[in-house]
N, C-alpha and C. Protein backbone atom coordinates (compact mmCIF):
# COMPACT_ATOMS: atom_id res chain seq x y z
N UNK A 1 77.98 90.03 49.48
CA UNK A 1 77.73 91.31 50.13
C UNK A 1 76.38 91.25 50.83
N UNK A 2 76.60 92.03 52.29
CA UNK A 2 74.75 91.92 53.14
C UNK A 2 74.70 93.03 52.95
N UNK A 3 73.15 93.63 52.47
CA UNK A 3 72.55 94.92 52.74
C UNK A 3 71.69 95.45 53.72
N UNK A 4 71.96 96.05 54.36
CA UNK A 4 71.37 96.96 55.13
C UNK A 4 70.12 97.78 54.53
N UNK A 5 68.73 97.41 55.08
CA UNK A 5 67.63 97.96 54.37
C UNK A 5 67.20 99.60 54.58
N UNK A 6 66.61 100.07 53.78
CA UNK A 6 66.50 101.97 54.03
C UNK A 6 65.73 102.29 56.05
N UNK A 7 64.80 101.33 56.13
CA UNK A 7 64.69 101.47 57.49
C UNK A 7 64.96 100.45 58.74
N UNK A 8 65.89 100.82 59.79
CA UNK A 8 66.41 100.14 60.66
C UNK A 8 65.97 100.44 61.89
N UNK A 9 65.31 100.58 62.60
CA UNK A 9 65.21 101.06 63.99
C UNK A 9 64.83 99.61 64.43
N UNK A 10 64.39 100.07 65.59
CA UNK A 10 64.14 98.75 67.25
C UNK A 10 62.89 98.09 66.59
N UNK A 11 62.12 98.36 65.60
CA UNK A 11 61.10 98.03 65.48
C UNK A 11 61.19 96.43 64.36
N UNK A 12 62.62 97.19 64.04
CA UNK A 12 63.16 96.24 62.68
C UNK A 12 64.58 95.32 63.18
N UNK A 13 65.21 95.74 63.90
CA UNK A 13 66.33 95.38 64.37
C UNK A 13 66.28 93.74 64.93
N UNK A 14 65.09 92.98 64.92
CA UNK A 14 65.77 91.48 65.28
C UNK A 14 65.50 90.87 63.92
N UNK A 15 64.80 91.65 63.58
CA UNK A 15 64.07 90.27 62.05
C UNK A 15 65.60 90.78 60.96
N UNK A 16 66.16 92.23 61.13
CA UNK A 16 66.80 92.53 60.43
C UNK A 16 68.12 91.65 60.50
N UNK A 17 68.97 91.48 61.78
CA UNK A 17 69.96 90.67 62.27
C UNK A 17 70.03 89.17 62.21
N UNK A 18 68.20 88.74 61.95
CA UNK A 18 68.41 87.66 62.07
C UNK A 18 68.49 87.31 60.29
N UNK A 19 68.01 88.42 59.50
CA UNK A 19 68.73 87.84 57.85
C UNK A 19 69.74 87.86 57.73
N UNK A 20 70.64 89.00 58.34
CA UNK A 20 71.91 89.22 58.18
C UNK A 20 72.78 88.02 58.71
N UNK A 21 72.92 87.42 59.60
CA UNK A 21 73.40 86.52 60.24
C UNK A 21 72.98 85.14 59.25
N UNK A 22 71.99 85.21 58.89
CA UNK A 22 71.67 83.97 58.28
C UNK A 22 72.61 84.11 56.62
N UNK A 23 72.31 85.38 55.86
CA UNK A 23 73.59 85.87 54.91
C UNK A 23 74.97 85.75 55.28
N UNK A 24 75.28 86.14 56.35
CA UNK A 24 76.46 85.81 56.72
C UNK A 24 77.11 84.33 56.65
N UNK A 25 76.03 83.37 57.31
CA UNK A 25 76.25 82.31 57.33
C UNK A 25 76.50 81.45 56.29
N UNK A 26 75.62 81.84 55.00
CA UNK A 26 75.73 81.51 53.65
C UNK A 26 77.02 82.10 53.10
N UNK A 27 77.73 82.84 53.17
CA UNK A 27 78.54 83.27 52.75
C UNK A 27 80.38 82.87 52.68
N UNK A 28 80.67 82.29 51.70
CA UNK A 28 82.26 81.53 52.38
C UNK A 28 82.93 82.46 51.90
N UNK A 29 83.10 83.59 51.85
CA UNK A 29 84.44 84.34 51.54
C UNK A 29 84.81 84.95 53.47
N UNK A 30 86.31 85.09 53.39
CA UNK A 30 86.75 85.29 54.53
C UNK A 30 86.41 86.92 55.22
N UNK A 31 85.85 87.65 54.01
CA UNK A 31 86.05 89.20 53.99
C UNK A 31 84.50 89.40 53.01
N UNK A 32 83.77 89.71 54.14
CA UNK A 32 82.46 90.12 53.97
C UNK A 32 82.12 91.26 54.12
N UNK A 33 81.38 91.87 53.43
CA UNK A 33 80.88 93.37 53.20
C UNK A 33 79.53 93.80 53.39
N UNK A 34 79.13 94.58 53.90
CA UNK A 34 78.13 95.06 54.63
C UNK A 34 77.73 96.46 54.03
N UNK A 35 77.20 96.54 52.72
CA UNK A 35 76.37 98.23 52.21
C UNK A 35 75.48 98.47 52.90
N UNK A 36 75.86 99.88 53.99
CA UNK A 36 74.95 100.46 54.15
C UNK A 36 74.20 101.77 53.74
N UNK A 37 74.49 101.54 52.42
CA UNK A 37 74.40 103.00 51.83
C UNK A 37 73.05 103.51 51.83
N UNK A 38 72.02 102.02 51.64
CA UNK A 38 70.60 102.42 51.61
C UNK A 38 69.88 102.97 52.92
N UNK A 39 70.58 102.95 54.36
CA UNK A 39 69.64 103.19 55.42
C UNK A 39 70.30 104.89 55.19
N UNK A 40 68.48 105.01 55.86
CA UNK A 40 68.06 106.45 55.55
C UNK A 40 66.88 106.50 56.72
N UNK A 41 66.66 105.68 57.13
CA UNK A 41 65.93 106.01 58.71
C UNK A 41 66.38 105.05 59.83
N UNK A 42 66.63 105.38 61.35
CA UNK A 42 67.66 104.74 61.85
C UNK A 42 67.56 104.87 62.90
N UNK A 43 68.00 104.70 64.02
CA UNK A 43 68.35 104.65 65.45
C UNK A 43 69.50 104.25 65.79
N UNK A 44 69.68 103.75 67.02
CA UNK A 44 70.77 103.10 67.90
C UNK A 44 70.62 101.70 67.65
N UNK A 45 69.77 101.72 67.55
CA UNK A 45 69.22 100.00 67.10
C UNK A 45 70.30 99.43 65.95
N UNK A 46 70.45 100.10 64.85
CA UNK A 46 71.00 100.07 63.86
C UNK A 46 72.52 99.64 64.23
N UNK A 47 73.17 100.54 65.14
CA UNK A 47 74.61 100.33 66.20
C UNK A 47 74.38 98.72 66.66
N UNK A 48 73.62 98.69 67.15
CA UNK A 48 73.82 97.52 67.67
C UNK A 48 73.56 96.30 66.96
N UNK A 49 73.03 96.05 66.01
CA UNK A 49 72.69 95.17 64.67
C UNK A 49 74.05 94.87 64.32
N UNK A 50 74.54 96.01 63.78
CA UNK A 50 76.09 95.96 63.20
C UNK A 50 76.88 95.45 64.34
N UNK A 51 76.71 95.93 65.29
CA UNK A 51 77.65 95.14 66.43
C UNK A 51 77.89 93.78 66.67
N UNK A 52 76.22 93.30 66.57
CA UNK A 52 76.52 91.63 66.81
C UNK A 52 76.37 91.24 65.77
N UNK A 53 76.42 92.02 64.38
CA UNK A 53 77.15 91.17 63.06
C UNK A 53 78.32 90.86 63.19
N UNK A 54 78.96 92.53 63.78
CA UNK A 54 80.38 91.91 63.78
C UNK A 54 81.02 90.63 64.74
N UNK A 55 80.25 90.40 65.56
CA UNK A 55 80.66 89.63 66.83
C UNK A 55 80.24 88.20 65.75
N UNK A 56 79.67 87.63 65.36
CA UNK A 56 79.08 86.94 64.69
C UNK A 56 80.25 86.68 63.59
N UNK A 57 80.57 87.63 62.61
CA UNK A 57 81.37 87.53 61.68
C UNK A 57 83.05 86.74 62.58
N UNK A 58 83.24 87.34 63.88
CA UNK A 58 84.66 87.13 64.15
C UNK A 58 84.29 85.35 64.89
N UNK A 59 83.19 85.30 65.20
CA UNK A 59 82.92 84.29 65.26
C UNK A 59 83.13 82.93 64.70
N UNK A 60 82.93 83.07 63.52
CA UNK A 60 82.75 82.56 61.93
C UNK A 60 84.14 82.75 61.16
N UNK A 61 85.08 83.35 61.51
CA UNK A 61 86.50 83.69 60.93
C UNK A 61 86.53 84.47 60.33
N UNK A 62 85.25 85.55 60.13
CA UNK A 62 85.43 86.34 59.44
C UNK A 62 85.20 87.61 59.41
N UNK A 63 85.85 88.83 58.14
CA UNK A 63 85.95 89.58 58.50
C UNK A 63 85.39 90.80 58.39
N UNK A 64 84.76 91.71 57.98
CA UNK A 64 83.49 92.69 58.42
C UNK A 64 84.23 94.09 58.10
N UNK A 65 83.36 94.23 56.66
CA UNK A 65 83.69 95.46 56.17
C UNK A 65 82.75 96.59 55.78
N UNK A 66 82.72 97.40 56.60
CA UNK A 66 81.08 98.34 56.60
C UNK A 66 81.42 99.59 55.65
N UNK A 67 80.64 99.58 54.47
CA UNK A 67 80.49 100.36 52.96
C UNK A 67 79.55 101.51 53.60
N UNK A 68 79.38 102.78 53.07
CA UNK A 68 78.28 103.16 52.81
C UNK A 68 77.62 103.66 54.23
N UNK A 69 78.39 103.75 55.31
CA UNK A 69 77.63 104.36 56.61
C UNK A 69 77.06 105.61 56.68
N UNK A 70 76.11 105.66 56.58
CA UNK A 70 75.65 107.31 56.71
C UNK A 70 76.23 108.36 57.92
N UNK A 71 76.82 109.50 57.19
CA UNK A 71 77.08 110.27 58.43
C UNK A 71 77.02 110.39 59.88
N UNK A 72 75.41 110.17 59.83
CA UNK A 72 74.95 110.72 60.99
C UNK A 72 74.87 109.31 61.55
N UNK A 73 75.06 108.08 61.23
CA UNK A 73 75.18 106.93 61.99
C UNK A 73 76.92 106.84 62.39
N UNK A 74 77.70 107.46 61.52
CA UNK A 74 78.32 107.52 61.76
C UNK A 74 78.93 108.08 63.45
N UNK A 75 78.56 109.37 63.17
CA UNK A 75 78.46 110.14 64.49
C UNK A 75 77.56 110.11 65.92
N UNK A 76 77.08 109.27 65.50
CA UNK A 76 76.25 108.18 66.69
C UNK A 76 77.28 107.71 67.22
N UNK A 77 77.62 106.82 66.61
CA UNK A 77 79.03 105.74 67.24
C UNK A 77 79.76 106.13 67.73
N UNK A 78 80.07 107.53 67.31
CA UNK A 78 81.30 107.94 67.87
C UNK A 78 80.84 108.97 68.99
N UNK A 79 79.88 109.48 69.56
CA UNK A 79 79.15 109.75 70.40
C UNK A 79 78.97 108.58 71.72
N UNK A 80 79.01 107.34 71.01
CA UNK A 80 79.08 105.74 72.01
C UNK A 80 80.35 105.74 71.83
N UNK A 81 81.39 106.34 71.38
CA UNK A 81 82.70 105.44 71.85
C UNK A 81 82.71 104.50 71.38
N UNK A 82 82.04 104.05 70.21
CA UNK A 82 82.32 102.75 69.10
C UNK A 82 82.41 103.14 68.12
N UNK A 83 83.03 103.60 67.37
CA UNK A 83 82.94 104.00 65.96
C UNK A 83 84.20 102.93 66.00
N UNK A 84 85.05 102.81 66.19
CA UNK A 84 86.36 102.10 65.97
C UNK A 84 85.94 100.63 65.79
N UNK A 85 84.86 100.26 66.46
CA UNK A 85 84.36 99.15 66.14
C UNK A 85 83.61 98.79 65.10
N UNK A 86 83.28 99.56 63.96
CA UNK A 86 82.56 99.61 63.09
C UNK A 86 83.67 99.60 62.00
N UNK A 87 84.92 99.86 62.31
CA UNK A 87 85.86 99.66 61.16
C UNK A 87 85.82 98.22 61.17
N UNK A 88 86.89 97.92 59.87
CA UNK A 88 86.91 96.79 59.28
C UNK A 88 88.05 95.99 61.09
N UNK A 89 87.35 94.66 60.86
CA UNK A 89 88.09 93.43 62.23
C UNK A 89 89.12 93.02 61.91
């Protein structure tokens, strides 16, 4: 499982993607999970982290299951017309 840390914005968003990706990489199960239950401060930045996890994960064969999205990131996405992309690949 990768976790998503309590703060995500632009400020955090490459060092953050680049653990995640590197977790990812370590990881051999086909169906990987992503808690984001802990972020609690956030941006768009955050959208897009998860985005090129997922691009990354389908990359890699695998598949990308997001736990724990907070509401209001929620409704971001779907404000971008991506929320559908944040479901499981």
């Amino acid at each position: 499982m990768l976790v998503l840390p309590a703060d995500l914005t632009r400020g955090q968003a490459s060092a953050c993607l680049q653990m995640l990706v590197q977790g990812l990489r370590a990881l051999t199960d086909k169906q990987v999970v992503v808690d984001a239950a802990a972020l609690q401060r956030f941006d768009s930045s955050a959208l897009a982290v998860l985005l090129e996890l997922r691009r990354e994960s389908q990359a890699q064969g695998k598949k990308l299951a997001i736990q724990g999205l907070p509401s209001q990131l929620h409704d971001l996405a779907t404000v971008y017309g991506i929320a559908e992309l944040l479901s499981p690949t």
